[in-house]
Structures are given as C-alpha cells and as structure tokens.
PDB file of N, CA and C in Angstrom:
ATOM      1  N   UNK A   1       1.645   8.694   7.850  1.00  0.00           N
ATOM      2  CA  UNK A   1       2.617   8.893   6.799  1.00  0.00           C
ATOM      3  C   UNK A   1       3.746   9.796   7.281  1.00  0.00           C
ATOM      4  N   UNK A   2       3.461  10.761   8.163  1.00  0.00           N
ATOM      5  CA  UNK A   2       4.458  11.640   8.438  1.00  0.00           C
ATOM      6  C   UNK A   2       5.429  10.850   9.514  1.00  0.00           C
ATOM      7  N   UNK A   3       5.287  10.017   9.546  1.00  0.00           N
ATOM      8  CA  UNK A   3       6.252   9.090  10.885  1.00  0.00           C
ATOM      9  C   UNK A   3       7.364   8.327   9.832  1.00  0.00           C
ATOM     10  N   UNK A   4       6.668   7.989   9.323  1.00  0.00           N
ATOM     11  CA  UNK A   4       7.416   7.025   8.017  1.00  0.00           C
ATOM     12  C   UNK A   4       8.293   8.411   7.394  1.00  0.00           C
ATOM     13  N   UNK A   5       7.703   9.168   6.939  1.00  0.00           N
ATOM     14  CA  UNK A   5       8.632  10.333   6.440  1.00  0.00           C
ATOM     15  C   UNK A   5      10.032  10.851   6.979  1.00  0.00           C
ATOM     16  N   UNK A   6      10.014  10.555   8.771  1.00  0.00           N
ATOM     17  CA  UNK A   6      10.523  11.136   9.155  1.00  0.00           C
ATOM     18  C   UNK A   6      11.352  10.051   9.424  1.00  0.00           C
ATOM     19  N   UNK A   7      11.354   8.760   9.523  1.00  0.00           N
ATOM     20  CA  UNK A   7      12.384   7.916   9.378  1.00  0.00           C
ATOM     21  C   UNK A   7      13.318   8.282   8.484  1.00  0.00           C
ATOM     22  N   UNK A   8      13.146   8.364   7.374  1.00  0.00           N
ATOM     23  CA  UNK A   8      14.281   9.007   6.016  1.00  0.00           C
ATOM     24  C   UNK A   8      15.206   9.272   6.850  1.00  0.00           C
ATOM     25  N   UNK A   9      15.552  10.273   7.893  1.00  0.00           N
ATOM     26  CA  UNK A   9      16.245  11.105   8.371  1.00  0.00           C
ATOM     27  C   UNK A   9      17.256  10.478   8.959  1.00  0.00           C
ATOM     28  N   UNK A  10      16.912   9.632   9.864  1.00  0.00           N
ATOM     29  CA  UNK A  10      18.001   8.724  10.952  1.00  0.00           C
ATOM     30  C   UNK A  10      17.909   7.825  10.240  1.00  0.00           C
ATOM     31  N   UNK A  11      17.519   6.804   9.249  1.00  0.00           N
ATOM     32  CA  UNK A  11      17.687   5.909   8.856  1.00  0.00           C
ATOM     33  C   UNK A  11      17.108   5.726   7.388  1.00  0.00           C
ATOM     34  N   UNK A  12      18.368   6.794   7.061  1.00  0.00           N
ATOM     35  CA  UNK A  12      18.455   7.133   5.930  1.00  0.00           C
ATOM     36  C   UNK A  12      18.344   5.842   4.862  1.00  0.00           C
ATOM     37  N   UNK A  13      18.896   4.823   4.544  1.00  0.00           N
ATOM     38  CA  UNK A  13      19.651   3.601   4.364  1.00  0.00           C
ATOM     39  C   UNK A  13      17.845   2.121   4.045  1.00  0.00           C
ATOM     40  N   UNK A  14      17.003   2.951   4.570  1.00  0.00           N
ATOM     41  CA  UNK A  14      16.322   1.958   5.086  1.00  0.00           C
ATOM     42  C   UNK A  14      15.011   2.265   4.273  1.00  0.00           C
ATOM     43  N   UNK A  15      14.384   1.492   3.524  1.00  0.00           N
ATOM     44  CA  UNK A  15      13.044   1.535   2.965  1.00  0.00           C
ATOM     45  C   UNK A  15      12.186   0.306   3.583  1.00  0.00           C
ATOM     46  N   UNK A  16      10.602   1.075   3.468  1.00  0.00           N
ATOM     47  CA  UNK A  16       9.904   0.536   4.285  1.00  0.00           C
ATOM     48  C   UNK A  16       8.483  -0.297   3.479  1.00  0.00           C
ATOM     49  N   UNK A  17       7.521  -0.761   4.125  1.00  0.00           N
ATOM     50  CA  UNK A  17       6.300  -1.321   3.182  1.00  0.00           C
ATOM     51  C   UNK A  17       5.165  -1.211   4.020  1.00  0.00           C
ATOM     52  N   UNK A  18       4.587   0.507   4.344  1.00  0.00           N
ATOM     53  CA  UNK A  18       4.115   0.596   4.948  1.00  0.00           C
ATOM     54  C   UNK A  18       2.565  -0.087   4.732  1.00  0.00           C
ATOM     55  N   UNK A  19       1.542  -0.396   5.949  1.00  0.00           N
ATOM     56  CA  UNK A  19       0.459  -1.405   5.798  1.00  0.00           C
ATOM     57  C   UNK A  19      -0.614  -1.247   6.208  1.00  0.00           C
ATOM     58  N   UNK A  20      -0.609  -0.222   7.293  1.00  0.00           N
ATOM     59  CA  UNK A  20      -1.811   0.152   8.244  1.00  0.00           C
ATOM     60  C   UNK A  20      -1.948   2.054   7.440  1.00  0.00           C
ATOM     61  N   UNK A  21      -3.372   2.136   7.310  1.00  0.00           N
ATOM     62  CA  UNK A  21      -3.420   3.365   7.374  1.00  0.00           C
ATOM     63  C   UNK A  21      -3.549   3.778   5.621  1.00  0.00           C
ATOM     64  N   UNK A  22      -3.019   3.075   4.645  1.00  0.00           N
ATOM     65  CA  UNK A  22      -2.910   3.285   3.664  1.00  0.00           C
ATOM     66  C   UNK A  22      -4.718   2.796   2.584  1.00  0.00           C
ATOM     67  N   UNK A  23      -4.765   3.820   1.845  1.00  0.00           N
ATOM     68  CA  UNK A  23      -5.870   3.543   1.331  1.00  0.00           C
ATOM     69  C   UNK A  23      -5.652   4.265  -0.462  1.00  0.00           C
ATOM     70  N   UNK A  24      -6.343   3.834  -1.154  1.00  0.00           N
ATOM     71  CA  UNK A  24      -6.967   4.313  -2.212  1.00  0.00           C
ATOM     72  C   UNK A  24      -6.637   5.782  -2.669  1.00  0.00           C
ATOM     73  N   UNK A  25      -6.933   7.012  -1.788  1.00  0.00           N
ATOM     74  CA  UNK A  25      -7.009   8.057  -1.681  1.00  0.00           C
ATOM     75  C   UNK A  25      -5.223   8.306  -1.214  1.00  0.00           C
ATOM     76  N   UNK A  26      -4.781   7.996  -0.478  1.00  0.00           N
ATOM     77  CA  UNK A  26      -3.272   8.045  -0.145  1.00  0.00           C
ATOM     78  C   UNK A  26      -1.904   7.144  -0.350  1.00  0.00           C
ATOM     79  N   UNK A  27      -2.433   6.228  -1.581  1.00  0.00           N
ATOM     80  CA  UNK A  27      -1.094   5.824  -2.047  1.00  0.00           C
ATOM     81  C   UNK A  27      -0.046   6.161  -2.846  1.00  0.00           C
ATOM     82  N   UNK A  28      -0.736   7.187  -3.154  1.00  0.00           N
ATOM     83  CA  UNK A  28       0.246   7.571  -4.279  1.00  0.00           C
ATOM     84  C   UNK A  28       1.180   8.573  -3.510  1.00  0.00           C
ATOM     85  N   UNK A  29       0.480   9.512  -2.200  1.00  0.00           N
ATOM     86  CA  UNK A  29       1.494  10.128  -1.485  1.00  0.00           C
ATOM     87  C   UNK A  29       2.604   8.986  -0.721  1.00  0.00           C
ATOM     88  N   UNK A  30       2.386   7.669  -0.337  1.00  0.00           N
ATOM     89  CA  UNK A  30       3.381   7.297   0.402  1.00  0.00           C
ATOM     90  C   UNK A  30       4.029   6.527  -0.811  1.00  0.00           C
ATOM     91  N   UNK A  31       3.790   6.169  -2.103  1.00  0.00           N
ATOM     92  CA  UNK A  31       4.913   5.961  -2.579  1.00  0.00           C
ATOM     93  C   UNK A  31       5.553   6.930  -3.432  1.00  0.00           C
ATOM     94  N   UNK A  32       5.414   7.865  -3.232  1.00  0.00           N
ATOM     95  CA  UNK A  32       6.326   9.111  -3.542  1.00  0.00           C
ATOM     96  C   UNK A  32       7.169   9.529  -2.356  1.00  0.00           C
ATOM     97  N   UNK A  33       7.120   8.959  -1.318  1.00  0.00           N
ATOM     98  CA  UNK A  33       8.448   8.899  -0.329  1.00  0.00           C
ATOM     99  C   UNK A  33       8.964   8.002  -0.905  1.00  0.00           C
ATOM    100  N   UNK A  34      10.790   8.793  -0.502  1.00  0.00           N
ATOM    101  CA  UNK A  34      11.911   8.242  -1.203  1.00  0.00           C
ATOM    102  C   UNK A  34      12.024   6.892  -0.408  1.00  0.00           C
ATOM    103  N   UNK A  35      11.595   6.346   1.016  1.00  0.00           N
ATOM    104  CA  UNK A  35      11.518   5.566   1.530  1.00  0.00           C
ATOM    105  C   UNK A  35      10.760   4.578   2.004  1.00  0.00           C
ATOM    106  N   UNK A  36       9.802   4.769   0.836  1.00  0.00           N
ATOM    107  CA  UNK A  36       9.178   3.595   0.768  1.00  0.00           C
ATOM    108  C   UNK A  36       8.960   2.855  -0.526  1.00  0.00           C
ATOM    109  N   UNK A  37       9.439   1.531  -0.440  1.00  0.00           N
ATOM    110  CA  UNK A  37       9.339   0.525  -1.587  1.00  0.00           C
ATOM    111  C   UNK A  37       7.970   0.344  -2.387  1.00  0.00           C
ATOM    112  N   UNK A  38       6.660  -0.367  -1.087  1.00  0.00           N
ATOM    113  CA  UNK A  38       5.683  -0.929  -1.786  1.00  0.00           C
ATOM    114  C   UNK A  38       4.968  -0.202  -0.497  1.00  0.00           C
ATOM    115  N   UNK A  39       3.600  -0.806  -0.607  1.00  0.00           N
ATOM    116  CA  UNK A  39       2.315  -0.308   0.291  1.00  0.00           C
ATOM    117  C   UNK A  39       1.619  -1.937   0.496  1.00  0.00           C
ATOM    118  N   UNK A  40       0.841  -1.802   1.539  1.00  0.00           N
ATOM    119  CA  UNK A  40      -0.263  -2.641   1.188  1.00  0.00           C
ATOM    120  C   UNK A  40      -1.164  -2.430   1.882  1.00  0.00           C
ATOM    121  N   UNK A  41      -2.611  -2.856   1.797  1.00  0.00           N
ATOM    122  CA  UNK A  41      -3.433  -2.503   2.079  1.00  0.00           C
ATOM    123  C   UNK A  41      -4.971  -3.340   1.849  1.00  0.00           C
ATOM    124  N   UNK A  42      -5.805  -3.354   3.048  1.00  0.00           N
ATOM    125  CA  UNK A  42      -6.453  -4.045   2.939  1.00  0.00           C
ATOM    126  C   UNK A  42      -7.673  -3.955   2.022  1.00  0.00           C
ATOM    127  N   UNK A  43      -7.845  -2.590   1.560  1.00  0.00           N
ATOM    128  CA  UNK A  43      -9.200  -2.764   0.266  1.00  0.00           C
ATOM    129  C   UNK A  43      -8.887  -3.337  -0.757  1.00  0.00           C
ATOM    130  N   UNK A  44      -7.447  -3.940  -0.764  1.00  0.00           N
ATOM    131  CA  UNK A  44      -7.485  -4.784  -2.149  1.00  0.00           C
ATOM    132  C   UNK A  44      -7.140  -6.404  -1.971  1.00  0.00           C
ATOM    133  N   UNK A  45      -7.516  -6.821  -0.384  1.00  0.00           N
ATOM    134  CA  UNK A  45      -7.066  -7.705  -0.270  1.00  0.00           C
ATOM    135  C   UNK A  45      -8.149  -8.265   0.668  1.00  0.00           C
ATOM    136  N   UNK A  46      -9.289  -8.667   1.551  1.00  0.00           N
ATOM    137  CA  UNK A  46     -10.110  -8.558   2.282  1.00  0.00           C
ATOM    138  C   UNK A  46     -10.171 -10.102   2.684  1.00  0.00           C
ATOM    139  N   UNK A  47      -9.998 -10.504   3.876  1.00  0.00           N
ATOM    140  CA  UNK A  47     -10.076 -11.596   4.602  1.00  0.00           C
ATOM    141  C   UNK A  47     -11.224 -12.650   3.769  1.00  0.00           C
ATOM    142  N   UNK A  48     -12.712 -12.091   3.862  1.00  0.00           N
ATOM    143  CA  UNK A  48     -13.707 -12.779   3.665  1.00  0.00           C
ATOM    144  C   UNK A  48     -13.876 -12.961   1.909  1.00  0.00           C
ATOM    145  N   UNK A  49     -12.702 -12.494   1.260  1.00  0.00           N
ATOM    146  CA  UNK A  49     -13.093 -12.646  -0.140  1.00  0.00           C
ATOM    147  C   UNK A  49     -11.887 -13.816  -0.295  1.00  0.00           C
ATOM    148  N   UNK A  50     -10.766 -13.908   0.304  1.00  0.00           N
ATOM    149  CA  UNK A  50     -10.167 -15.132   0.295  1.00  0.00           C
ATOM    150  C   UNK A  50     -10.946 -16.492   1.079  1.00  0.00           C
ATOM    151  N   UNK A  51     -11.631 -16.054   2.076  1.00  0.00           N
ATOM    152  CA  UNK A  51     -12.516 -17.279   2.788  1.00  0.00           C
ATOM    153  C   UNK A  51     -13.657 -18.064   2.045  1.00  0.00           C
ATOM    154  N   UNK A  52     -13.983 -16.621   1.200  1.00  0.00           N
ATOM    155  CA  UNK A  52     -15.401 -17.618   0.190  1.00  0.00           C
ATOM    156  C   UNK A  52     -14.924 -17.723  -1.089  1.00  0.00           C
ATOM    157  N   UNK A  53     -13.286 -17.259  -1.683  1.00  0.00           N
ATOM    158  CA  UNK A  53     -12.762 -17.526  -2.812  1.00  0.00           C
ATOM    159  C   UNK A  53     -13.146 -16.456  -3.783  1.00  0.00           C
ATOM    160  N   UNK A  54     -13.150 -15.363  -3.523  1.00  0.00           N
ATOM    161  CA  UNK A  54     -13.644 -14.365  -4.545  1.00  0.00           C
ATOM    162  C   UNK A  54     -12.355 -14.191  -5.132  1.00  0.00           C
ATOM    163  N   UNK A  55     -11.921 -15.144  -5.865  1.00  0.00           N
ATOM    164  CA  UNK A  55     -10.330 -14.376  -6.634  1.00  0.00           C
ATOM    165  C   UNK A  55     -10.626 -12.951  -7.236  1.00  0.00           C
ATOM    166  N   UNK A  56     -11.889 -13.506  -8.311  1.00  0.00           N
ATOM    167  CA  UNK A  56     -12.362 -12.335  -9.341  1.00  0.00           C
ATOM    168  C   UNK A  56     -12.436 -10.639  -8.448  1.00  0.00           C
ATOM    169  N   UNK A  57     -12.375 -10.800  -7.525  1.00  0.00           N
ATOM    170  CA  UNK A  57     -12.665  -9.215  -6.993  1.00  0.00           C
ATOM    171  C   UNK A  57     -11.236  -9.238  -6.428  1.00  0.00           C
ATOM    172  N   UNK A  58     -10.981  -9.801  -6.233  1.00  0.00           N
ATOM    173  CA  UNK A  58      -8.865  -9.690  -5.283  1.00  0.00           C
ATOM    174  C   UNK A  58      -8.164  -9.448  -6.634  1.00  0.00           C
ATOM    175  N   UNK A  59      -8.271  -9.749  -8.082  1.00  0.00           N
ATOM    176  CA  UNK A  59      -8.245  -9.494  -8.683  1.00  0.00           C
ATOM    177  C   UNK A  59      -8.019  -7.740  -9.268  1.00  0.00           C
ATOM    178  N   UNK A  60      -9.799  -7.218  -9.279  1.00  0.00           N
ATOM    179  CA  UNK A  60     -10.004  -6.571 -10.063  1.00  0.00           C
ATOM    180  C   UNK A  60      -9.486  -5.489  -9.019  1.00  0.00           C
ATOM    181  N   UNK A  61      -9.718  -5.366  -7.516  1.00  0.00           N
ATOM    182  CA  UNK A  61      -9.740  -4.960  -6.856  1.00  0.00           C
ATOM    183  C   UNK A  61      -7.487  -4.284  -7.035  1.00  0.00           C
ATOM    184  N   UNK A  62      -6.462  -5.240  -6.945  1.00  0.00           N
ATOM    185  CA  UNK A  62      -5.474  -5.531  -6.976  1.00  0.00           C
ATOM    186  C   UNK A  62      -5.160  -4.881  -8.469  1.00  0.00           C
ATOM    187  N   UNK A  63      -5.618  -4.904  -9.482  1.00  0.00           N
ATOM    188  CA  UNK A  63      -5.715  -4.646 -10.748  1.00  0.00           C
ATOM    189  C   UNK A  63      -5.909  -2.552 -11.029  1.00  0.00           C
ATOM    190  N   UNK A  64      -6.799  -2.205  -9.643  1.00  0.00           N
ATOM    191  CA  UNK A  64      -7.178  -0.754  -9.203  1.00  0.00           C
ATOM    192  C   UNK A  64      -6.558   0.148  -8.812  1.00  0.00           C
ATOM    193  N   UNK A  65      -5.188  -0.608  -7.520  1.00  0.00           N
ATOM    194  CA  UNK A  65      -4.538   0.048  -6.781  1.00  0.00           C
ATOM    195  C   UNK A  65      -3.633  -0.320  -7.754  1.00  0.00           C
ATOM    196  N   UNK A  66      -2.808  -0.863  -8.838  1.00  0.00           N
ATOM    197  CA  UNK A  66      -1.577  -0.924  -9.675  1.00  0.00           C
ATOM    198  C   UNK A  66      -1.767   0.637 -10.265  1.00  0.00           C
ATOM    199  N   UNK A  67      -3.560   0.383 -11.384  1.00  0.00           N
ATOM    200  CA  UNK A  67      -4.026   1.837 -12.229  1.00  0.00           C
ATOM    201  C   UNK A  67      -3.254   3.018 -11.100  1.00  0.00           C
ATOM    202  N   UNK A  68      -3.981   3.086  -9.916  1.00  0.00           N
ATOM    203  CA  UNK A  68      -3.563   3.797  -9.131  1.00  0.00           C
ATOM    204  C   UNK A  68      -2.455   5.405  -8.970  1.00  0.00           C
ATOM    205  N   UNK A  69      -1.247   3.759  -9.710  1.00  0.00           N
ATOM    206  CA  UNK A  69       0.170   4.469  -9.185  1.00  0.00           C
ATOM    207  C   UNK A  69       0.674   4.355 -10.746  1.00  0.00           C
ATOM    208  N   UNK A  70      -0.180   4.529 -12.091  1.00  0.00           N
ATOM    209  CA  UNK A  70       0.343   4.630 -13.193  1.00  0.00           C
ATOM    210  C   UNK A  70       0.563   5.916 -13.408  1.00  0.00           C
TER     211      UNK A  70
END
C-alpha cells in the first residue's frame, strides 16, 4: 500500500485499482487513498468457485467486501 501511496506524488493525475495484496482486513485503508478508485481481490472472487459454479458464495462473498466499505 505504501508504494501505491507514494505514486500520488509524481503522478498526481492518476488513480489506480490496486489487486495483489489487498484483503478483508485492508480495504478500507487503500480506498481511503485519494488514488485509488476500486480494489480487487481474490477472497471474493476464487478461481475454483467459478469452475464448479458457486455463484451463491461469489455472491455472498462480493456482497461482504461492498458491507466492508459502508
């Protein structure tokens, strides 16, 4: 997060959607940088729950990280 932070500086102009690194516990700090738009992240999105069709948990899961950032 502190790399992304420090973009602001030289590239001022520029918002980001950071993807790696972001979790549950730390989204709400990176979207409280002025330079970043959205997040994403894989506990709400998981390879093997789109492979066997688990909408219902991509869902509820997706439904968690919104609560999140209320």
């Amino acid at each position: 997060m502190a790399g992304i932070k420090a973009f602001g500086g030289p590239f001022g102009d520029i918002r980001f959607c950071p993807t790696g690194g972001v979790n549950p516990a730390n989204v709400r700090n990176y979207m409280a940088l002025p330079n970043v738009m959205c997040v994403g992240g894989t506990w709400m999105l998981d390879s093997s729950w789109i492979k066997n069709g688990d909408w219902a948990r991509i869902e509820a899961c997706s439904a968690e990280a919104m609560a999140l950032l209320d």
